[in-house]
C-alpha atoms as a PDB file:
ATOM      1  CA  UNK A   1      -6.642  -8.237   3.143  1.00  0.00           C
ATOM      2  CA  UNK A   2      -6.204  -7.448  -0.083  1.00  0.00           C
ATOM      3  CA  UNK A   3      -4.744  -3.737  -0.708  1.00  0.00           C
ATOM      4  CA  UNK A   4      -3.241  -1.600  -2.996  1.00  0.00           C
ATOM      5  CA  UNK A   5      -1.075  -4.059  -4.753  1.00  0.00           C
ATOM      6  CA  UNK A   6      -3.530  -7.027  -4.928  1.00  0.00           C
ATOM      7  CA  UNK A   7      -5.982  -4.970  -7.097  1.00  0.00           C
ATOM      8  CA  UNK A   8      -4.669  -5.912 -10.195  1.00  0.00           C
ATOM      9  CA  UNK A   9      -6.683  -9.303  -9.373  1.00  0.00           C
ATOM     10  CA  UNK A  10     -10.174  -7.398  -9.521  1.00  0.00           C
ATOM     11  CA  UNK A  11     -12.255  -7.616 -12.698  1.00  0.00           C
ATOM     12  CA  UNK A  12     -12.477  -4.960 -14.769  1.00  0.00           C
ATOM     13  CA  UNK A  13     -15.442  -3.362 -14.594  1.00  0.00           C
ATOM     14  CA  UNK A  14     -16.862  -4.953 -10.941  1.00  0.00           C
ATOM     15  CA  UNK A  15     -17.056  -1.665  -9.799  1.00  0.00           C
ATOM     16  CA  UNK A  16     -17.919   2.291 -10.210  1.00  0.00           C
ATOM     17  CA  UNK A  17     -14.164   2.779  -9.317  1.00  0.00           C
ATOM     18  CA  UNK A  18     -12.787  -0.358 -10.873  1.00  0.00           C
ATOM     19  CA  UNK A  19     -11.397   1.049 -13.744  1.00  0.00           C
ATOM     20  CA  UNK A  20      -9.254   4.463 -11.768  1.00  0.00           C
ATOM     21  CA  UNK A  21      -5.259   3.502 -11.659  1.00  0.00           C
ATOM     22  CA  UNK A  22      -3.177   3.329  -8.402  1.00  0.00           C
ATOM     23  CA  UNK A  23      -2.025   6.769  -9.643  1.00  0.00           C
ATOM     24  CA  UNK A  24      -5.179   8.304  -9.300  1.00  0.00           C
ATOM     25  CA  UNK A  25      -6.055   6.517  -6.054  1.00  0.00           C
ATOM     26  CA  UNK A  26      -2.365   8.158  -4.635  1.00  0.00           C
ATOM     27  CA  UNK A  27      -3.172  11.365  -5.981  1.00  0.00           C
ATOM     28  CA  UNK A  28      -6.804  11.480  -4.350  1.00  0.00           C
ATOM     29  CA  UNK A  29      -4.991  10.016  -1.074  1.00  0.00           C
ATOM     30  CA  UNK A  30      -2.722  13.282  -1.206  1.00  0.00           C
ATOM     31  CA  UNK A  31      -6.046  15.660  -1.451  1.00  0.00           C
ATOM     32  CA  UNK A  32      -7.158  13.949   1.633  1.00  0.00           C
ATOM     33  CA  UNK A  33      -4.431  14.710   3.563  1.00  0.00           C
ATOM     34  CA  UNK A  34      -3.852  18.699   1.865  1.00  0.00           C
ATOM     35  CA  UNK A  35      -7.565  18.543   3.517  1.00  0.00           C
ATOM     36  CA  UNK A  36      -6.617  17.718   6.735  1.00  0.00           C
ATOM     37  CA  UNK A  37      -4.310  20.023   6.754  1.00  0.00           C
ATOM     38  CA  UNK A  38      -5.757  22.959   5.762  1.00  0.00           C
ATOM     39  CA  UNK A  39      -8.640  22.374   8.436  1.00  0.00           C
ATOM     40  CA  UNK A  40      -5.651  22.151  11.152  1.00  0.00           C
ATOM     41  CA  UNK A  41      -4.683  25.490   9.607  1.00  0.00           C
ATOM     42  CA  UNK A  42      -7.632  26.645  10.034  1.00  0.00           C
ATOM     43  CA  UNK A  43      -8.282  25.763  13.828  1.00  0.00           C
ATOM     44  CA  UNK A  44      -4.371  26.987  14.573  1.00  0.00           C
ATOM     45  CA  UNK A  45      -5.976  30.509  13.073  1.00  0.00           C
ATOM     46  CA  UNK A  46      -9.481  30.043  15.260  1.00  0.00           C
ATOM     47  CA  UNK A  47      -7.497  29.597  18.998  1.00  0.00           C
ATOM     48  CA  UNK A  48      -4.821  31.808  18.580  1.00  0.00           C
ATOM     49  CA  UNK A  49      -5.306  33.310  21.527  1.00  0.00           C
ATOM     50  CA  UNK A  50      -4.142  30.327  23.461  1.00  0.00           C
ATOM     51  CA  UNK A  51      -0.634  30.071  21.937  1.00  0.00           C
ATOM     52  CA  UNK A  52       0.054  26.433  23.451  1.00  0.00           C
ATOM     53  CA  UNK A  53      -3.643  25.192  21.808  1.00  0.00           C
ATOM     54  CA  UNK A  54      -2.755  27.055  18.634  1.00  0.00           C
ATOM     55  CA  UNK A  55       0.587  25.201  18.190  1.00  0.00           C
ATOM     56  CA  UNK A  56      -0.794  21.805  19.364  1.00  0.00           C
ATOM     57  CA  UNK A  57      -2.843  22.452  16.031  1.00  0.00           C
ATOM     58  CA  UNK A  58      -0.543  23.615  13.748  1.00  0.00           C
ATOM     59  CA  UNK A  59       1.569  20.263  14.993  1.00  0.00           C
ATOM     60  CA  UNK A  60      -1.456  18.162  13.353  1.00  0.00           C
ATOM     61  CA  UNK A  61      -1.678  20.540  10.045  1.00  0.00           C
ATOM     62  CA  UNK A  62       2.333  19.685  10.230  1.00  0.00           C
ATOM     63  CA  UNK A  63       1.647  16.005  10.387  1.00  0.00           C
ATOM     64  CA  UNK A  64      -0.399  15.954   7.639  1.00  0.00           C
ATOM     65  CA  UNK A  65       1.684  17.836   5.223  1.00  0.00           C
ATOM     66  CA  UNK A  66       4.296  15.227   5.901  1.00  0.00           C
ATOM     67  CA  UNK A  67       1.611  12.095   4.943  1.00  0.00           C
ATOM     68  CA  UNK A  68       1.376  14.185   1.691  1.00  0.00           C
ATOM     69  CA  UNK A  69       4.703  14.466   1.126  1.00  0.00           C
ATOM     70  CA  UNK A  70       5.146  10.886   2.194  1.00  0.00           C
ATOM     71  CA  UNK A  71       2.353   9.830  -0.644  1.00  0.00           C
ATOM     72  CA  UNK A  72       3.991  12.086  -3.279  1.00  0.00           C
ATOM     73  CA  UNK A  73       7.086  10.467  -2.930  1.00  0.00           C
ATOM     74  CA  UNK A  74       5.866   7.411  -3.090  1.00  0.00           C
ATOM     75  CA  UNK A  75       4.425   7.674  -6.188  1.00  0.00           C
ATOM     76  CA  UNK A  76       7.229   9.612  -7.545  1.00  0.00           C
ATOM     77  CA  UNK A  77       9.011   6.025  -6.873  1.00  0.00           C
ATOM     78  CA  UNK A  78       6.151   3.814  -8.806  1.00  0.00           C
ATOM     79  CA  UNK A  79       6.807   2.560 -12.276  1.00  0.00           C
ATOM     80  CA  UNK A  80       4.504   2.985 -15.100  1.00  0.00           C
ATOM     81  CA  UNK A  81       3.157  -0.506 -14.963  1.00  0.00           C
ATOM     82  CA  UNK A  82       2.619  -0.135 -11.225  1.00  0.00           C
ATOM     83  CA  UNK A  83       0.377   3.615 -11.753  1.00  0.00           C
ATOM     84  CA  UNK A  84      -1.497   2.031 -14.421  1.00  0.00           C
ATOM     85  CA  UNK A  85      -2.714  -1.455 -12.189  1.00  0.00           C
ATOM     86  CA  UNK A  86      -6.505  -0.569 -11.172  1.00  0.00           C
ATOM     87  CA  UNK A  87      -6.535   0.110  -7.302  1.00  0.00           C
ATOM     88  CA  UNK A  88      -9.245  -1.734  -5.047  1.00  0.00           C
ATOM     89  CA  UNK A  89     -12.484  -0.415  -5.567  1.00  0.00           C
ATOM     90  CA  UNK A  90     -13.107  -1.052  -2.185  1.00  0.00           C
ATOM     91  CA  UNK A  91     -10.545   0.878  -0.933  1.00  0.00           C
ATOM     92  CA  UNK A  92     -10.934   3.513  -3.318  1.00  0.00           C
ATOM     93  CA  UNK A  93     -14.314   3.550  -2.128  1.00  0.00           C
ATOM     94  CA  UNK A  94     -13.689   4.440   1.587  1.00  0.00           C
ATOM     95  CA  UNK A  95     -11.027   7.094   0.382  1.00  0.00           C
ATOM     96  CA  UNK A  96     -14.026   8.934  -1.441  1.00  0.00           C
ATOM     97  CA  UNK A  97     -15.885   8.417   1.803  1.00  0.00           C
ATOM     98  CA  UNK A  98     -13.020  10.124   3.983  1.00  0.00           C
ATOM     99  CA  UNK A  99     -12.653  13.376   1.006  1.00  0.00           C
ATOM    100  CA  UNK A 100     -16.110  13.580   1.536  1.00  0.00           C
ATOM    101  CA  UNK A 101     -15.690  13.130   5.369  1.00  0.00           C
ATOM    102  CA  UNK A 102     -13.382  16.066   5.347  1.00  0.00           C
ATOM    103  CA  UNK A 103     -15.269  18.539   2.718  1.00  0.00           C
ATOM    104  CA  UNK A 104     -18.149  18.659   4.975  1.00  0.00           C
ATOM    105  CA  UNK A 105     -16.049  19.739   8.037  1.00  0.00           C
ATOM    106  CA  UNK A 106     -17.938  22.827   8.153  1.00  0.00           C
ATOM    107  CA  UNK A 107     -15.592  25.990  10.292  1.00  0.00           C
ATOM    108  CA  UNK A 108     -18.167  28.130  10.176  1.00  0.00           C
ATOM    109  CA  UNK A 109     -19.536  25.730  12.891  1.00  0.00           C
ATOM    110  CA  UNK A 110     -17.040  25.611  15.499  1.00  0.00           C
ATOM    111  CA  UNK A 111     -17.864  27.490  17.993  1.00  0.00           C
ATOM    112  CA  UNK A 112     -15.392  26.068  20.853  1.00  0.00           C
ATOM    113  CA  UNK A 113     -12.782  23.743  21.072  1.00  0.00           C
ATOM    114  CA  UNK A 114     -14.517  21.136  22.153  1.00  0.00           C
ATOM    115  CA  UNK A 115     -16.240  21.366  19.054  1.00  0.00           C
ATOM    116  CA  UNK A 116     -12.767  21.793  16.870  1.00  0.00           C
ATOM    117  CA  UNK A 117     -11.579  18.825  19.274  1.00  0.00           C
ATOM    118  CA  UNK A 118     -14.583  16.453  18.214  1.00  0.00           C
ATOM    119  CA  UNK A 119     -13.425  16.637  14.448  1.00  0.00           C
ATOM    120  CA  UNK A 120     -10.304  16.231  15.019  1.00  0.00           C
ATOM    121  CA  UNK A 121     -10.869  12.823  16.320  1.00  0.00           C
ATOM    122  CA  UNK A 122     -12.852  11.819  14.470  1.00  0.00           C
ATOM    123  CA  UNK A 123     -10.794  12.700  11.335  1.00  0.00           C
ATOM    124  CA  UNK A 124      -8.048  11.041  12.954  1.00  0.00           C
ATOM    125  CA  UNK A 125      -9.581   8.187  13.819  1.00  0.00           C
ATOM    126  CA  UNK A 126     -11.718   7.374  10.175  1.00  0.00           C
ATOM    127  CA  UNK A 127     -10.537   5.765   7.064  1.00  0.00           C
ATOM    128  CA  UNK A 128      -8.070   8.524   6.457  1.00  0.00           C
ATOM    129  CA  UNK A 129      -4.929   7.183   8.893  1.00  0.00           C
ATOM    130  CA  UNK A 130      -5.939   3.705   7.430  1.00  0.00           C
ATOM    131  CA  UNK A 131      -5.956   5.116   4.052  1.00  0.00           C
ATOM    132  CA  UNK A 132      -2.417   6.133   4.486  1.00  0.00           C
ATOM    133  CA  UNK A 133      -0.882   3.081   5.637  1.00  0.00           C
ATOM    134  CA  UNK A 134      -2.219   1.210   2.888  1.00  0.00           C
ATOM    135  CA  UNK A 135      -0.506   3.287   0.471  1.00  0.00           C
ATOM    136  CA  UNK A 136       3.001   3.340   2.713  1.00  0.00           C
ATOM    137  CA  UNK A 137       2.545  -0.508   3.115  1.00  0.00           C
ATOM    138  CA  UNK A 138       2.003  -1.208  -0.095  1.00  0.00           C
ATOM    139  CA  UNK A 139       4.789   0.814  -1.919  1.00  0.00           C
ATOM    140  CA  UNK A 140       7.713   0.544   0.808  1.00  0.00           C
ATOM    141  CA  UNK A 141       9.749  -1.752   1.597  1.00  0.00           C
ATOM    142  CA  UNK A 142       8.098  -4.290   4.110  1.00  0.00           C
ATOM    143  CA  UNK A 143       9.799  -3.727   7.326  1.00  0.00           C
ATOM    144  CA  UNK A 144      10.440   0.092   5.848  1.00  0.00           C
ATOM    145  CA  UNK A 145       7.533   0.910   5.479  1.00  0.00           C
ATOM    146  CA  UNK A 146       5.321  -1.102   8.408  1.00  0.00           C
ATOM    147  CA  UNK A 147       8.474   0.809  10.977  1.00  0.00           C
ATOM    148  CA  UNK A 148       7.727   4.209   9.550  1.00  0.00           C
ATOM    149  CA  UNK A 149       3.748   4.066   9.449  1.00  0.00           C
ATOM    150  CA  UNK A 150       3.603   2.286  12.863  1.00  0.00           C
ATOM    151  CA  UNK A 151       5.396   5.560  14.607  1.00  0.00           C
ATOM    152  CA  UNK A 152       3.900   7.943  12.336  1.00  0.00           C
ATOM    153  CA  UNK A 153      -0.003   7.562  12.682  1.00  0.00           C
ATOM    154  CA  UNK A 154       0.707   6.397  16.517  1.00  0.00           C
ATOM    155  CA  UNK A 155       2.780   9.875  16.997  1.00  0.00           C
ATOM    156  CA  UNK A 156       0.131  11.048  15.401  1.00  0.00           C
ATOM    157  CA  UNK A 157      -3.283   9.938  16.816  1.00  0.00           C
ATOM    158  CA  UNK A 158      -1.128  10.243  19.943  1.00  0.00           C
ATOM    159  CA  UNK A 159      -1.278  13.709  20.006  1.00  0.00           C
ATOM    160  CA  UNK A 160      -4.684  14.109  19.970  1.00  0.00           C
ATOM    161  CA  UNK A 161      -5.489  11.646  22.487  1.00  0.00           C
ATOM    162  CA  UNK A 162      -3.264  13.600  25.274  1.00  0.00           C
ATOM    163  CA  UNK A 163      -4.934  17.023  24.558  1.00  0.00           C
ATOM    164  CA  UNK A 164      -6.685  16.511  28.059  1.00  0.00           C
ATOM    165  CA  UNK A 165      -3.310  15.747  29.715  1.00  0.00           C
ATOM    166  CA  UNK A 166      -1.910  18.879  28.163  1.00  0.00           C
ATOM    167  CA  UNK A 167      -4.110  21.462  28.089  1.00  0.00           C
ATOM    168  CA  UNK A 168      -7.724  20.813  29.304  1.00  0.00           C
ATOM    169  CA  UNK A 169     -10.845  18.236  29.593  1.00  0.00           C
ATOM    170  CA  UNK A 170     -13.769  18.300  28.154  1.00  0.00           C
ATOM    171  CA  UNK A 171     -15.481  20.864  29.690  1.00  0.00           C
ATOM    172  CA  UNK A 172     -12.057  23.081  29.984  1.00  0.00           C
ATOM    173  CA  UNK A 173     -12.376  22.907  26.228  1.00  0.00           C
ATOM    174  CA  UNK A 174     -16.411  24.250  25.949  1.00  0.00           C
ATOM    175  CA  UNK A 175     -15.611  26.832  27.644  1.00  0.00           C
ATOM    176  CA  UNK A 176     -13.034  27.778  25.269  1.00  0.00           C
ATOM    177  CA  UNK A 177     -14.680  30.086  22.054  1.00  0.00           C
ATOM    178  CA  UNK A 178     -13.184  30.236  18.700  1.00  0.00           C
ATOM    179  CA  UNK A 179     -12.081  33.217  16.879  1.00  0.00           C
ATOM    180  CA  UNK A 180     -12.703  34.056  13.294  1.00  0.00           C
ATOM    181  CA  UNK A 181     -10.188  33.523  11.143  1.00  0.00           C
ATOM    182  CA  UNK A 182     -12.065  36.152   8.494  1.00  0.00           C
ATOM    183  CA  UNK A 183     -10.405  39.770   9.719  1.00  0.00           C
ATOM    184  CA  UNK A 184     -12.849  42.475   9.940  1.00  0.00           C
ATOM    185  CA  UNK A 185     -12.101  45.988   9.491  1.00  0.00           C
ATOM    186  CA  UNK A 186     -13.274  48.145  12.135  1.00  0.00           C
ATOM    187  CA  UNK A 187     -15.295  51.266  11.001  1.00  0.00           C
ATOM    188  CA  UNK A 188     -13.867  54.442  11.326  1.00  0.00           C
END
């Protein structure tokens, strides 16, 4: 399948994102992963009051801060000719799909953790994990890279998939409200 470094075969101009660089495509990779992140933030902050549950999140908002460090210095190790080749629109196109995917994770809408739970997987299992190993694959070293992204997204999507094993099932985890993370002063 053609990825990252293939696209300098496409046509200029075959598509609405035919013309954005590898660069861009990296940098937009990175705000998909800051995104990620800050909504693992967010759900560390919402089940606080289960210290165990509210690390188990802040391990995935870890996680992702290290894909976008991983991505940063990966481009930081590009040459100019290499930022400049147009990326696949394809690909490009699915990573707009996933930024989308994660700007409409709406907080205000959790209302358990089964519900927090839900997007989690299915953040973790959408283009963006796929997204990322393009990028590492691409850019690495062969074995390097294919080593490091294997253990890294499986770690990863690991995690969420023993969350029963660790803390709860299903319906363990509707029972279990979220917080707000917006502090309210009390009246005096």
């Amino acid at each position: 399948m053609s990825t990252l470094r293939d696209s300098h075969t496409n046509k200029p101009g075959s598509g609405p994102n035919a013309e954005k660089p590898v660069e861009d495509f990296i940098l937009q990779a990175i705000e998909a992963e800051n995104l990620a992140h800050d909504i693992y933030v967010q759900f560390s902050q919402m089940f606080f009051h289960i210290p165990g549950v509210s690390r188990f999140w802040q391990d995935l908002a870890y996680d992702e801060a290290k894909h976008a460090y991983t991505l940063k210095k990966t481009r930081q190790t590009l040459t100019t000719e290499q930022r400049s080749i147009p990326a696949d629109p394809k690909l490009l196109c699915r990573l707009t799909n996933t930024i989308a995917l994660l700007k409409r994770v709406s907080l205000d809408a959790v209302r358990t953790l089964d519900g927090a739970y839900e997007i989690a997987h299915e953040l973790e299992f959408s283009e963006l994990n796929y997204i990322f190993k393009c990028v590492v694959n691409d850019f690495m070293t062969q074995e390097e890279g294919e080593q490091f992204v294997v253990r890294t997204i499986d770690e990863h999507q690991r995690k969420l998939v023993d969350f029963t094993d660790h803390f709860g099932d299903r319906h363990w985890r509707r029972h279990i409200q979220a917080r707000s993370t917006t502090y309210v002063a009390s009246e005096k």
